[in-house]
C-alpha atoms as a PDB file:
ATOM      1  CA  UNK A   1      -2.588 -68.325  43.445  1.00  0.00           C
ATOM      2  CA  UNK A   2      -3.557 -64.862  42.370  1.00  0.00           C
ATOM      3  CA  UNK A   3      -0.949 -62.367  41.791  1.00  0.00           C
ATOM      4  CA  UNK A   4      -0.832 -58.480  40.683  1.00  0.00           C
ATOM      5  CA  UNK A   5       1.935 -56.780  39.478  1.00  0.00           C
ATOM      6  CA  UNK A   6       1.826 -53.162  39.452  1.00  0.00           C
ATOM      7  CA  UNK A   7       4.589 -50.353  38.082  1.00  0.00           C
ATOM      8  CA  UNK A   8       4.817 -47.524  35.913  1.00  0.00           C
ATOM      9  CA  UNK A   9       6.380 -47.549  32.390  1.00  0.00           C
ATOM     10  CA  UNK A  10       9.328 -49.780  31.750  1.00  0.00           C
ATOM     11  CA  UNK A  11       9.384 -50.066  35.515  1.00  0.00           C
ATOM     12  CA  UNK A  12      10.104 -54.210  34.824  1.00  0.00           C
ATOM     13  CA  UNK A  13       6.466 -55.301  35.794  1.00  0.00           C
ATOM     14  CA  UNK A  14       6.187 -57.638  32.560  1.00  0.00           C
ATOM     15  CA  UNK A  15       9.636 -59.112  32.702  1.00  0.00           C
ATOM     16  CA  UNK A  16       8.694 -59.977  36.523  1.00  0.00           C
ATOM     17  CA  UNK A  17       5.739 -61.318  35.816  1.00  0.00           C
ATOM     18  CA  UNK A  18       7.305 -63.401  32.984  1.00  0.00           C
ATOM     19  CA  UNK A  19       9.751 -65.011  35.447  1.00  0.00           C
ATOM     20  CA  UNK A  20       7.293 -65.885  38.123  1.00  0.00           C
ATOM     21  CA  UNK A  21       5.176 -67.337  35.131  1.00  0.00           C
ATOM     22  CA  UNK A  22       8.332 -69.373  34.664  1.00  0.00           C
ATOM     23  CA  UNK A  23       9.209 -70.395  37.825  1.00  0.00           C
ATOM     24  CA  UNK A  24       5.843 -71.810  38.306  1.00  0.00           C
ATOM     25  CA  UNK A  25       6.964 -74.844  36.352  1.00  0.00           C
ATOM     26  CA  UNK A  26       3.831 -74.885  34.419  1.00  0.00           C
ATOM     27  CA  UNK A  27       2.602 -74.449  30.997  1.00  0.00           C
ATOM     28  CA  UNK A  28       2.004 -70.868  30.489  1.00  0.00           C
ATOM     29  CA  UNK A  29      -0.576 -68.999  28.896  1.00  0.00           C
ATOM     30  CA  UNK A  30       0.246 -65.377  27.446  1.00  0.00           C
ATOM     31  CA  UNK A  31      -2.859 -63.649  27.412  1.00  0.00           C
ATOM     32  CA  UNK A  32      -2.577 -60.290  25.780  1.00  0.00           C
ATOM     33  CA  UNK A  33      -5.185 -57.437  26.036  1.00  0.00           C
ATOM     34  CA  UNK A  34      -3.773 -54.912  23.739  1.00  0.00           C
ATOM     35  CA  UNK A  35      -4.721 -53.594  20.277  1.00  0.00           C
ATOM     36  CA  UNK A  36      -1.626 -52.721  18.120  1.00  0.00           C
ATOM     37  CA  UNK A  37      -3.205 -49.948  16.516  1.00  0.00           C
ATOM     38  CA  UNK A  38      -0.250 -48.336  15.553  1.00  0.00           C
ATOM     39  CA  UNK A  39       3.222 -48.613  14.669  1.00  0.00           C
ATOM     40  CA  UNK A  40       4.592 -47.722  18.205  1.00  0.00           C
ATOM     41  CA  UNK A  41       2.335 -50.218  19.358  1.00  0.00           C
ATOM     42  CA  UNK A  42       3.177 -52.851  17.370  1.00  0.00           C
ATOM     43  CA  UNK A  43       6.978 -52.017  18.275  1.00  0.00           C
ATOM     44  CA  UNK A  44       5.876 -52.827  21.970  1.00  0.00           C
ATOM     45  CA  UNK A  45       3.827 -55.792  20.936  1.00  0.00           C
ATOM     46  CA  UNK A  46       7.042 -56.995  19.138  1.00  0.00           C
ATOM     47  CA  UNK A  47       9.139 -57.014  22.157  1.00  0.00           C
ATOM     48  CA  UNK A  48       7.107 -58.639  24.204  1.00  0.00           C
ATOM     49  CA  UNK A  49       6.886 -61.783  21.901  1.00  0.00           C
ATOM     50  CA  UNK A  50      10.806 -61.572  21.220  1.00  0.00           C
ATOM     51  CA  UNK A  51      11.019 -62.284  24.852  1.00  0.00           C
ATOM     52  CA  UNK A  52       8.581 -65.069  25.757  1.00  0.00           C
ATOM     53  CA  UNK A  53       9.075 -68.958  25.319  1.00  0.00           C
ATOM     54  CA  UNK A  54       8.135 -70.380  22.345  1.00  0.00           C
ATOM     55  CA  UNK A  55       6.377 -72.879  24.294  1.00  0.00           C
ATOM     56  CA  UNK A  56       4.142 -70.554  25.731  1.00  0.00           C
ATOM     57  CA  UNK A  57       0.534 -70.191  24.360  1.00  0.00           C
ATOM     58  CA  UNK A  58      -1.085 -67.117  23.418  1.00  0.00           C
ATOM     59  CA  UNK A  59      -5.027 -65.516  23.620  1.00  0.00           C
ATOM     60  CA  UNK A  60      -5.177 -62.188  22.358  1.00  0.00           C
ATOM     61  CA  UNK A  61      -8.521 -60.710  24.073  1.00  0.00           C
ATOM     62  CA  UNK A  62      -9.063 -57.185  24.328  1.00  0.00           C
ATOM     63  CA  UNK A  63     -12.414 -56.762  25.990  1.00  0.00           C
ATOM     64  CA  UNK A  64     -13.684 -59.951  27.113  1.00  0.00           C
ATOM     65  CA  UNK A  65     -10.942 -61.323  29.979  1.00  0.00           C
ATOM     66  CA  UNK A  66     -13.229 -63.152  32.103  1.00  0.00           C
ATOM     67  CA  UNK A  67     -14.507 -65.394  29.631  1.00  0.00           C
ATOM     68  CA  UNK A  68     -10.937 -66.209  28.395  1.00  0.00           C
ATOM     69  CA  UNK A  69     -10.135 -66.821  32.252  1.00  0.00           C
ATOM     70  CA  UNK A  70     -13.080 -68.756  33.206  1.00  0.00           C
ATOM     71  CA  UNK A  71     -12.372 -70.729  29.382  1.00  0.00           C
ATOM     72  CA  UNK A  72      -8.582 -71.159  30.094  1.00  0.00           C
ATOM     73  CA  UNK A  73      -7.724 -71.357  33.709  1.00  0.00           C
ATOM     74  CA  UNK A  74      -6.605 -74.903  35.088  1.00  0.00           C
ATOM     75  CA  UNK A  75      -5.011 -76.047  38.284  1.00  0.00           C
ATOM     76  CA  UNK A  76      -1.835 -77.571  35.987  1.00  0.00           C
ATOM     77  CA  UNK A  77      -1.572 -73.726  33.949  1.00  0.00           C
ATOM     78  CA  UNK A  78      -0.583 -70.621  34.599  1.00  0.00           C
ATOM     79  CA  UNK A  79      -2.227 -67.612  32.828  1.00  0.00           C
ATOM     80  CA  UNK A  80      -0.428 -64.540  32.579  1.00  0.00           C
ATOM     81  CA  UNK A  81      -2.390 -61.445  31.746  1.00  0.00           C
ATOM     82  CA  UNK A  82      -0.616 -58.311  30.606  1.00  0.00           C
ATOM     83  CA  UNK A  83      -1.304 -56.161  31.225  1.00  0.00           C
ATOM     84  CA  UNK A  84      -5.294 -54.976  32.849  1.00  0.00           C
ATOM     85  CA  UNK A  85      -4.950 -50.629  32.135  1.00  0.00           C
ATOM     86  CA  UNK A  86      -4.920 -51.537  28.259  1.00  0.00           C
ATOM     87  CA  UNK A  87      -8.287 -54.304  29.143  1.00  0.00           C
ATOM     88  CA  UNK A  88      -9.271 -51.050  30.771  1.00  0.00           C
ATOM     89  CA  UNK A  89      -9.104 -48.694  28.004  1.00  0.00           C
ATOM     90  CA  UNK A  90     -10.212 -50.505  25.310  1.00  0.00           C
ATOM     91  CA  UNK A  91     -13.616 -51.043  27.407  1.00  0.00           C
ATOM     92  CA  UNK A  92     -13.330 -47.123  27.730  1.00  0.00           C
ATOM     93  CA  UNK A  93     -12.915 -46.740  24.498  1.00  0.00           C
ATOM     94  CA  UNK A  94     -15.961 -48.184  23.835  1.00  0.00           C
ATOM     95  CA  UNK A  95     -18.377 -45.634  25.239  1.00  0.00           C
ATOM     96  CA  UNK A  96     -20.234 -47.885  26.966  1.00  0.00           C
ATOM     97  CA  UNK A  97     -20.595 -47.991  30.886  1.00  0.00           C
ATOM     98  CA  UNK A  98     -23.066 -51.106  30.807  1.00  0.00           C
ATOM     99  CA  UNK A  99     -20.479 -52.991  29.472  1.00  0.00           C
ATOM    100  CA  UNK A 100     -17.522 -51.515  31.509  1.00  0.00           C
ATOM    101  CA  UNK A 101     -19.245 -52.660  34.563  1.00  0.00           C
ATOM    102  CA  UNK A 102     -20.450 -55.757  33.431  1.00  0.00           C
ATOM    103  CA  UNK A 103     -16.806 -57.213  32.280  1.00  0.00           C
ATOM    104  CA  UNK A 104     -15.376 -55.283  35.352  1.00  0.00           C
ATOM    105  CA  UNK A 105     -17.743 -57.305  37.376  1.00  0.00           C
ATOM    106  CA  UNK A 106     -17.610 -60.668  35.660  1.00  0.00           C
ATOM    107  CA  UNK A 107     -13.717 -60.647  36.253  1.00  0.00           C
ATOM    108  CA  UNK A 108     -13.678 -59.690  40.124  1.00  0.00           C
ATOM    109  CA  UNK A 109     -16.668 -61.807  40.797  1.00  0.00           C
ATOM    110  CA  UNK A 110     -15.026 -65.285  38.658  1.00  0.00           C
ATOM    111  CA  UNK A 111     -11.900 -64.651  39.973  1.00  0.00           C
ATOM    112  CA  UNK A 112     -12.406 -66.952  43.688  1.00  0.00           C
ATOM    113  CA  UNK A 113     -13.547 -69.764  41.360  1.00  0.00           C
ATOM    114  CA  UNK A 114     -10.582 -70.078  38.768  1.00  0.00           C
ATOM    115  CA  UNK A 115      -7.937 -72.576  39.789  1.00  0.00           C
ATOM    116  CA  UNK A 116      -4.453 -72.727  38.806  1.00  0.00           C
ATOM    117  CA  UNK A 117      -1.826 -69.480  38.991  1.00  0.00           C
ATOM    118  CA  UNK A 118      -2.943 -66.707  37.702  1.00  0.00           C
ATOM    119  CA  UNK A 119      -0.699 -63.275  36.879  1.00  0.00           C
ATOM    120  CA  UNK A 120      -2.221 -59.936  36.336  1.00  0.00           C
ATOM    121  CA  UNK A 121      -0.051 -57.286  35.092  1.00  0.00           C
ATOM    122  CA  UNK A 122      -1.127 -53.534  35.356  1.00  0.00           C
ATOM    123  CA  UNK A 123      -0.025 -49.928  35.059  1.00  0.00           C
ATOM    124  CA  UNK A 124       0.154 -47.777  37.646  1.00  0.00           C
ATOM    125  CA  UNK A 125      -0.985 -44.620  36.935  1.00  0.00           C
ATOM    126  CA  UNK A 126      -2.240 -42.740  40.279  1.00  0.00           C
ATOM    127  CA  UNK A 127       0.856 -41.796  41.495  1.00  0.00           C
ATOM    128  CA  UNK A 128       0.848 -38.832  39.681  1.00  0.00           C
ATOM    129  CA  UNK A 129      -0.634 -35.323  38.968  1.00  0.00           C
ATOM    130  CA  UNK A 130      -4.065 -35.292  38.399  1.00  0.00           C
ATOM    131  CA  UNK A 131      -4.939 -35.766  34.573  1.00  0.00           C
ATOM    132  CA  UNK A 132      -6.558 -32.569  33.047  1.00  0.00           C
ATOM    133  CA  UNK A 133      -8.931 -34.152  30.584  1.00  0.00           C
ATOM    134  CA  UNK A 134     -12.127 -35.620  31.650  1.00  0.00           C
ATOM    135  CA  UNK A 135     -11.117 -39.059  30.161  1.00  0.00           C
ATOM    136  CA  UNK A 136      -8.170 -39.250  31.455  1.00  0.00           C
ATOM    137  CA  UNK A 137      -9.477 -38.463  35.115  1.00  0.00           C
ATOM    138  CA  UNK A 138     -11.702 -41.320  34.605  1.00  0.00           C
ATOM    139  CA  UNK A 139      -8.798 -43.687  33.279  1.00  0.00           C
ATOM    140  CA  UNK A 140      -6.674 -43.125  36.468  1.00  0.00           C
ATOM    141  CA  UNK A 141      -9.965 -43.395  38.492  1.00  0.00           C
ATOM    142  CA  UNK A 142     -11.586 -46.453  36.949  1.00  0.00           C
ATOM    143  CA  UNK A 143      -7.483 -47.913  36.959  1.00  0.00           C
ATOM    144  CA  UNK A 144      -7.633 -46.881  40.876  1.00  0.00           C
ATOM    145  CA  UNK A 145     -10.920 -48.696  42.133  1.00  0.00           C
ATOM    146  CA  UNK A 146      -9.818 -51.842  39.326  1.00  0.00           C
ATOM    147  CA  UNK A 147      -6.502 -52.241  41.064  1.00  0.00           C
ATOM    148  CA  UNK A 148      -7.683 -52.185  44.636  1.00  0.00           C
ATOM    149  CA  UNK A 149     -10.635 -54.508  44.058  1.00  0.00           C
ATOM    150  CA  UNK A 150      -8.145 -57.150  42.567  1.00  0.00           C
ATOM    151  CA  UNK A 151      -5.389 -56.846  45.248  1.00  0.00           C
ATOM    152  CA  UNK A 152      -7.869 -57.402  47.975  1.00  0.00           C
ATOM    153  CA  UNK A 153      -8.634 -60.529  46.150  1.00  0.00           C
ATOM    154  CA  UNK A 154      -5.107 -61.470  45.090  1.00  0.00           C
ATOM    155  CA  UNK A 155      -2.895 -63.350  47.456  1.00  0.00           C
ATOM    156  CA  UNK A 156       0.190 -61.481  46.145  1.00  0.00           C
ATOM    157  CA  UNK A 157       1.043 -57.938  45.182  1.00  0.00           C
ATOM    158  CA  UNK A 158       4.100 -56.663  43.805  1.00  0.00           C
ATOM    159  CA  UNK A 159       4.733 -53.189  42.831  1.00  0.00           C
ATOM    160  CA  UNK A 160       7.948 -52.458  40.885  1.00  0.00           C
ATOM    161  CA  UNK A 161      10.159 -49.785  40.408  1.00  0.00           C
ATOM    162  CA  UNK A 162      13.159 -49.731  38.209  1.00  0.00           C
ATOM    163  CA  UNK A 163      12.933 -53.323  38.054  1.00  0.00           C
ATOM    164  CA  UNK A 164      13.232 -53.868  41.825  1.00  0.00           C
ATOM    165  CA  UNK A 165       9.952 -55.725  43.473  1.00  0.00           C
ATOM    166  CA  UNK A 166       8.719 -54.598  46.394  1.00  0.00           C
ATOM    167  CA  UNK A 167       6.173 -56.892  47.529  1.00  0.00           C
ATOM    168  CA  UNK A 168       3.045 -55.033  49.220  1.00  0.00           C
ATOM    169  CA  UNK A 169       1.088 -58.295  50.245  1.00  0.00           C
ATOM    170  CA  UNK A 170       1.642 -61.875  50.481  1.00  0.00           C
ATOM    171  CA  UNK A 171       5.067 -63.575  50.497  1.00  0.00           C
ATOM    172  CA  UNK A 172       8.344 -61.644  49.429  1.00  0.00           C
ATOM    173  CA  UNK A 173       9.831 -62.620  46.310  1.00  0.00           C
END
């Protein structure tokens, strides 16, 4: 099963996605996109581990996520990603729309063929005013067209607020 969760800022979307992880019953994969380039970062890194299992195993992969899916997924795991907007920037980041594309593509087009239960945790970042900076129009853009293309593929999506789910396709929770 394929699953999205979406939600702003400390909206509860990772602690949700941690419990369905759970409740799975399976072994769990953590796989972390982000890049703890700072010390803020590394505070919210920090959290984040302080509230997993210890039995849970980790893959920390910024850019390359459907490799480490396609490597990683099995019909007795679950992988949790979390979360797909920092994936997303650090292939901004890069400057490089060939490979934007190419690792946007790879994951939508690998994602019918990976077994097991799969968690994708992302930032919602449309709901808002209109960014002013060129970048940041293209963030909330390339987020956009990323999160619709997965939830037409996932079976489940979950958007939460204030750490209540409300479940936009699929079965409630």
């Amino acid at each position: 099963m394929l699953q999205l969760i979406l939600g702003g800022a400390r909206s509860g979307k990772s602690r949700l996605a941690e419990k369905l992880a759970t409740d799975t019953g399976l072994p769990v994969t953590y796989i972390a996109t982000s890049q703890p380039l700072d010390g803020e970062m590394n505070e919210r890194v920090a959290q984040h581990r302080a509230r997993r299992p210890v039995e849970w195993a980790l893959l920390e992969e910024p850019l390359a996520l459907a490799g480490v899916l396609r490597d990683n997924a099995a019909s007795d795991r679950c992988l949790l990603v979390d979360c797909l907007t920092l994936w997303l920037t650090n292939l901004l980041m890069l400057d490089n729309l060939e490979q934007l594309n190419a690792e946007r593509e790879a994951l939508l087009n690998g994602l019918d063929s990976l077994p097991g239960e799969i968690i994708f945790v992302s930032n919602e970042t449309g709901m808002g005013v209109v960014p002013l900076g060129e970048l940041t129009r293209r963030y909330v853009d390339e987020a956009g067209w990323l999160h619709q293309a997965l939830a037409e593929r996932c079976q489940r999506v979950v958007l939460t607020v204030a750490g209540l789910p409300l479940t936009l396709k699929g079965t409630a929770l």
